[in-house]
N, C-alpha and C. Protein backbone atom coordinates (compact mmCIF):
# COMPACT_ATOMS: atom_id res chain seq x y z
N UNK A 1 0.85 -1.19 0.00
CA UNK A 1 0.00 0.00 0.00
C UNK A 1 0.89 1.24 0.00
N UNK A 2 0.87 1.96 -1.00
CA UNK A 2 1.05 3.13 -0.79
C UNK A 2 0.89 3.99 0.26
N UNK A 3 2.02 4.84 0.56
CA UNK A 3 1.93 5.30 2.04
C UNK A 3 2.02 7.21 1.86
N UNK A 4 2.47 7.84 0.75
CA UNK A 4 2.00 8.74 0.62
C UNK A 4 1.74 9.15 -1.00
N UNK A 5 1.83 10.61 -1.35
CA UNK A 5 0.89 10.67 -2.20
C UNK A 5 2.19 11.29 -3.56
N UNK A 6 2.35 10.65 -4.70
CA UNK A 6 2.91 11.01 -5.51
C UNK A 6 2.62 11.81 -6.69
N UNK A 7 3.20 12.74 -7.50
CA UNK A 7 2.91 12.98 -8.79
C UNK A 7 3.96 12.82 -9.31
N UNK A 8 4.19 12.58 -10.64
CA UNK A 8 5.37 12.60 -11.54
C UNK A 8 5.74 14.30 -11.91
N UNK A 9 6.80 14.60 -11.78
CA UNK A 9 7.18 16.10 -12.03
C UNK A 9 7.26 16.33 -13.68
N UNK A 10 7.22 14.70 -14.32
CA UNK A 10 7.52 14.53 -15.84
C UNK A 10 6.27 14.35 -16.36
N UNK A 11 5.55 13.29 -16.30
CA UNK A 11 4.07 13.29 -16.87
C UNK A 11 2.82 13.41 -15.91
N UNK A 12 2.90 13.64 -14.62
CA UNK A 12 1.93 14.10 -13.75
C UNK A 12 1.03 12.76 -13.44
N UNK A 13 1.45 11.38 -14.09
CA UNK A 13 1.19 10.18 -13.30
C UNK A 13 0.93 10.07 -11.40
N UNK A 14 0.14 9.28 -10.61
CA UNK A 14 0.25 9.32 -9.41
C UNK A 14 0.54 7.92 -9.17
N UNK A 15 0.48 6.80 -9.88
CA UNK A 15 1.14 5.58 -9.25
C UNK A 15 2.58 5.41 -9.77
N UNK A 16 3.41 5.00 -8.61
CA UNK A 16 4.65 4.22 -8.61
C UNK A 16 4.82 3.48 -7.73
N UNK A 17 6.32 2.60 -8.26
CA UNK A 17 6.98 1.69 -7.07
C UNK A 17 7.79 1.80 -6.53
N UNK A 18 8.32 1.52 -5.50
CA UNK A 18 9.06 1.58 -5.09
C UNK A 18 10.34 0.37 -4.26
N UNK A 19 11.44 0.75 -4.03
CA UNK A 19 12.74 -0.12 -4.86
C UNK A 19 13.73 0.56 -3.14
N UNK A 20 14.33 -0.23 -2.95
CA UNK A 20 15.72 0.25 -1.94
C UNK A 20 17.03 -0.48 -3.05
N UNK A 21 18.38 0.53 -2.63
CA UNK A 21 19.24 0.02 -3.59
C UNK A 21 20.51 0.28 -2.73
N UNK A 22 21.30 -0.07 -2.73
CA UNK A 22 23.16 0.13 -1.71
C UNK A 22 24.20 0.63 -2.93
N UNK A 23 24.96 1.53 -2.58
CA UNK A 23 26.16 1.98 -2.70
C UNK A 23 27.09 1.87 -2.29
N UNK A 24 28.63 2.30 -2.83
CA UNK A 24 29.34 2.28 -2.06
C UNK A 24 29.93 3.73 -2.17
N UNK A 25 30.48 3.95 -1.11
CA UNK A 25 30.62 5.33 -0.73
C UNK A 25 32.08 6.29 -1.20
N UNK A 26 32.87 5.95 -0.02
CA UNK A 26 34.65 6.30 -0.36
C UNK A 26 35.36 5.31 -0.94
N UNK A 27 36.85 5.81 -1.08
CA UNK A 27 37.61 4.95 -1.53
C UNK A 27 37.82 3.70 -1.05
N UNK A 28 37.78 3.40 0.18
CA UNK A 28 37.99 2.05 1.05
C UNK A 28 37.11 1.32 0.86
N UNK A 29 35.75 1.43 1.07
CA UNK A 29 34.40 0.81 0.55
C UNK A 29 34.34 0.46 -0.53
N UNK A 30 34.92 1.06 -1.93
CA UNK A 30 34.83 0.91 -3.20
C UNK A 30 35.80 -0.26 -2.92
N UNK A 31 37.24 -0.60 -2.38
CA UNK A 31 38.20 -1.76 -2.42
C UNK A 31 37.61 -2.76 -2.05
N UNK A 32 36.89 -2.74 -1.34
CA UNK A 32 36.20 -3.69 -0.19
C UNK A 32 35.05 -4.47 -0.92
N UNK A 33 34.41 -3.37 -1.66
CA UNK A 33 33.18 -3.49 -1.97
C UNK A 33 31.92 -3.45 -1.08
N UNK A 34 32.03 -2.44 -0.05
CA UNK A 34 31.34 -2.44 1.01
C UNK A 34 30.46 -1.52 -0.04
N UNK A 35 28.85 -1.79 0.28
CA UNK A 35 27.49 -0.69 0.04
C UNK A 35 27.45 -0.15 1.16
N UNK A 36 27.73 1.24 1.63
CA UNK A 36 27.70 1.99 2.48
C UNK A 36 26.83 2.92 2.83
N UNK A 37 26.25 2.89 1.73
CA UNK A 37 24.80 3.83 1.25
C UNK A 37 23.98 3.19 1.11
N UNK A 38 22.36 3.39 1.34
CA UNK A 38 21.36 3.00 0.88
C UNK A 38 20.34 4.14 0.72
N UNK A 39 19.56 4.03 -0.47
CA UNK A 39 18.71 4.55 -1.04
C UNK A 39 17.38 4.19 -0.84
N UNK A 40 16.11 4.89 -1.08
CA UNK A 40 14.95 4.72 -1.55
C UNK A 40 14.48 4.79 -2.78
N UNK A 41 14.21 4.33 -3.87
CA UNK A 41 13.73 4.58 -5.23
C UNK A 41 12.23 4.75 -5.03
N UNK A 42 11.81 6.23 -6.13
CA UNK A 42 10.61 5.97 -6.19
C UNK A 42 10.61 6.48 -7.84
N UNK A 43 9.42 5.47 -8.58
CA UNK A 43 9.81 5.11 -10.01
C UNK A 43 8.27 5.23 -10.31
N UNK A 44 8.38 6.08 -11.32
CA UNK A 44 6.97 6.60 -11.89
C UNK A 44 6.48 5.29 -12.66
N UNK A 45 5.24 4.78 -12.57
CA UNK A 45 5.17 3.41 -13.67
C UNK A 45 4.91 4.09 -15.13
N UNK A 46 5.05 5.16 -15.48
CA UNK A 46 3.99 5.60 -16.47
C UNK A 46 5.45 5.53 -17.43
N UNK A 47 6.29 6.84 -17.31
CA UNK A 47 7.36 6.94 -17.46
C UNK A 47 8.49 6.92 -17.26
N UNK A 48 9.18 5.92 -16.40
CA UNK A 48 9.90 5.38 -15.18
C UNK A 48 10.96 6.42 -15.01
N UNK A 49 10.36 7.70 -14.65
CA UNK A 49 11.18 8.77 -14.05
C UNK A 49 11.51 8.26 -12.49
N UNK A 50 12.89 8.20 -11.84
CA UNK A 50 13.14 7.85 -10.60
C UNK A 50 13.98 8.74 -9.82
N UNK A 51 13.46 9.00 -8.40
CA UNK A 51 13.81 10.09 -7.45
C UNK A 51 14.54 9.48 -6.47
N UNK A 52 15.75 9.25 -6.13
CA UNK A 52 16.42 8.88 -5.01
C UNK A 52 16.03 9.07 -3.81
N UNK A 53 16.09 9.01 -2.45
CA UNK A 53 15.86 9.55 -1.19
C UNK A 53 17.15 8.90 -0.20
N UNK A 54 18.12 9.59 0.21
CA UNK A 54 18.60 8.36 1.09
C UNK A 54 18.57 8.09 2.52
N UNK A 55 18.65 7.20 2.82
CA UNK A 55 17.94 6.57 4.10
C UNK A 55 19.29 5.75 5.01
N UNK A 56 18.92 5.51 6.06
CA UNK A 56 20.25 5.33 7.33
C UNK A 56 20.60 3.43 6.35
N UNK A 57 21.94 3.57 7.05
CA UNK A 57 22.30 1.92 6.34
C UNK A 57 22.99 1.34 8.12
N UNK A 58 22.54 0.48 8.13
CA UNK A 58 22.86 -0.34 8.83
C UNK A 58 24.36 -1.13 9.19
N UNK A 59 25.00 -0.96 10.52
CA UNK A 59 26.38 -1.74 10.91
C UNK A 59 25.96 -3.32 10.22
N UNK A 60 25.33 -3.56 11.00
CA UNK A 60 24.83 -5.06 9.92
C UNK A 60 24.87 -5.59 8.93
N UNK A 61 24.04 -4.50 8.18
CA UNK A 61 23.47 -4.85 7.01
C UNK A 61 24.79 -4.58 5.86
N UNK A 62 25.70 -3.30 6.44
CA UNK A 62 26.89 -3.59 5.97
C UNK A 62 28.03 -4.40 6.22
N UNK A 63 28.11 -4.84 7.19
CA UNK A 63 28.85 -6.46 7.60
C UNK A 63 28.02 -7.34 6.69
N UNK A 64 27.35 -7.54 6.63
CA UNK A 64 26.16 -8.71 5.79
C UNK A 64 26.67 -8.33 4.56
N UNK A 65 26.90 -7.42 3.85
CA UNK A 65 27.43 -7.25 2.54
C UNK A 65 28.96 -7.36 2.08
N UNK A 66 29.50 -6.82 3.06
CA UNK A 66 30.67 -7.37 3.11
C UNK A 66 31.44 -8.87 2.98
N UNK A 67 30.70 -9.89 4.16
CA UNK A 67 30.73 -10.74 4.13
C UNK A 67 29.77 -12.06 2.61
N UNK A 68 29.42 -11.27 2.35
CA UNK A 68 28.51 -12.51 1.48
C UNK A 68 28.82 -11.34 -0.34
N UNK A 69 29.88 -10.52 -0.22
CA UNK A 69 30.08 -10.37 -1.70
C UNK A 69 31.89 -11.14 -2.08
């Protein structure tokens, strides 16, 4: 369920989906291959215009990536 209310700034569509995605950040992370970043995607269905948001990343969830890439 949709939790708030969208328009497309490109074709003025109101449904999309939405997507989380990881980065990696500095130089050390890039060696490592640590995702240090995480994102929110939100992706117009009409014309898949997409707006980043970024959001807290997790000690974990980056150990968890670390370990299993």
């Amino acid at each position: 369920m949709n939790s708030f209310r969208f328009t497309c700034p490109k074709c003025s569509n109101t449904e999309y989906k939405t997507d989380t995605i990881r980065t990696t950040g500095g130089f050390l992370s890039k060696i490592f291959d640590v995702q240090n970043k995480k994102f929110t995607t939100v992706t117009c269905t009409r014309c898949s215009f997409t707006e980043f948001y970024r959001t807290d990343s997790s000690m974990l969830g980056n150990i968890f990536d670390f370990l299993t890439d």
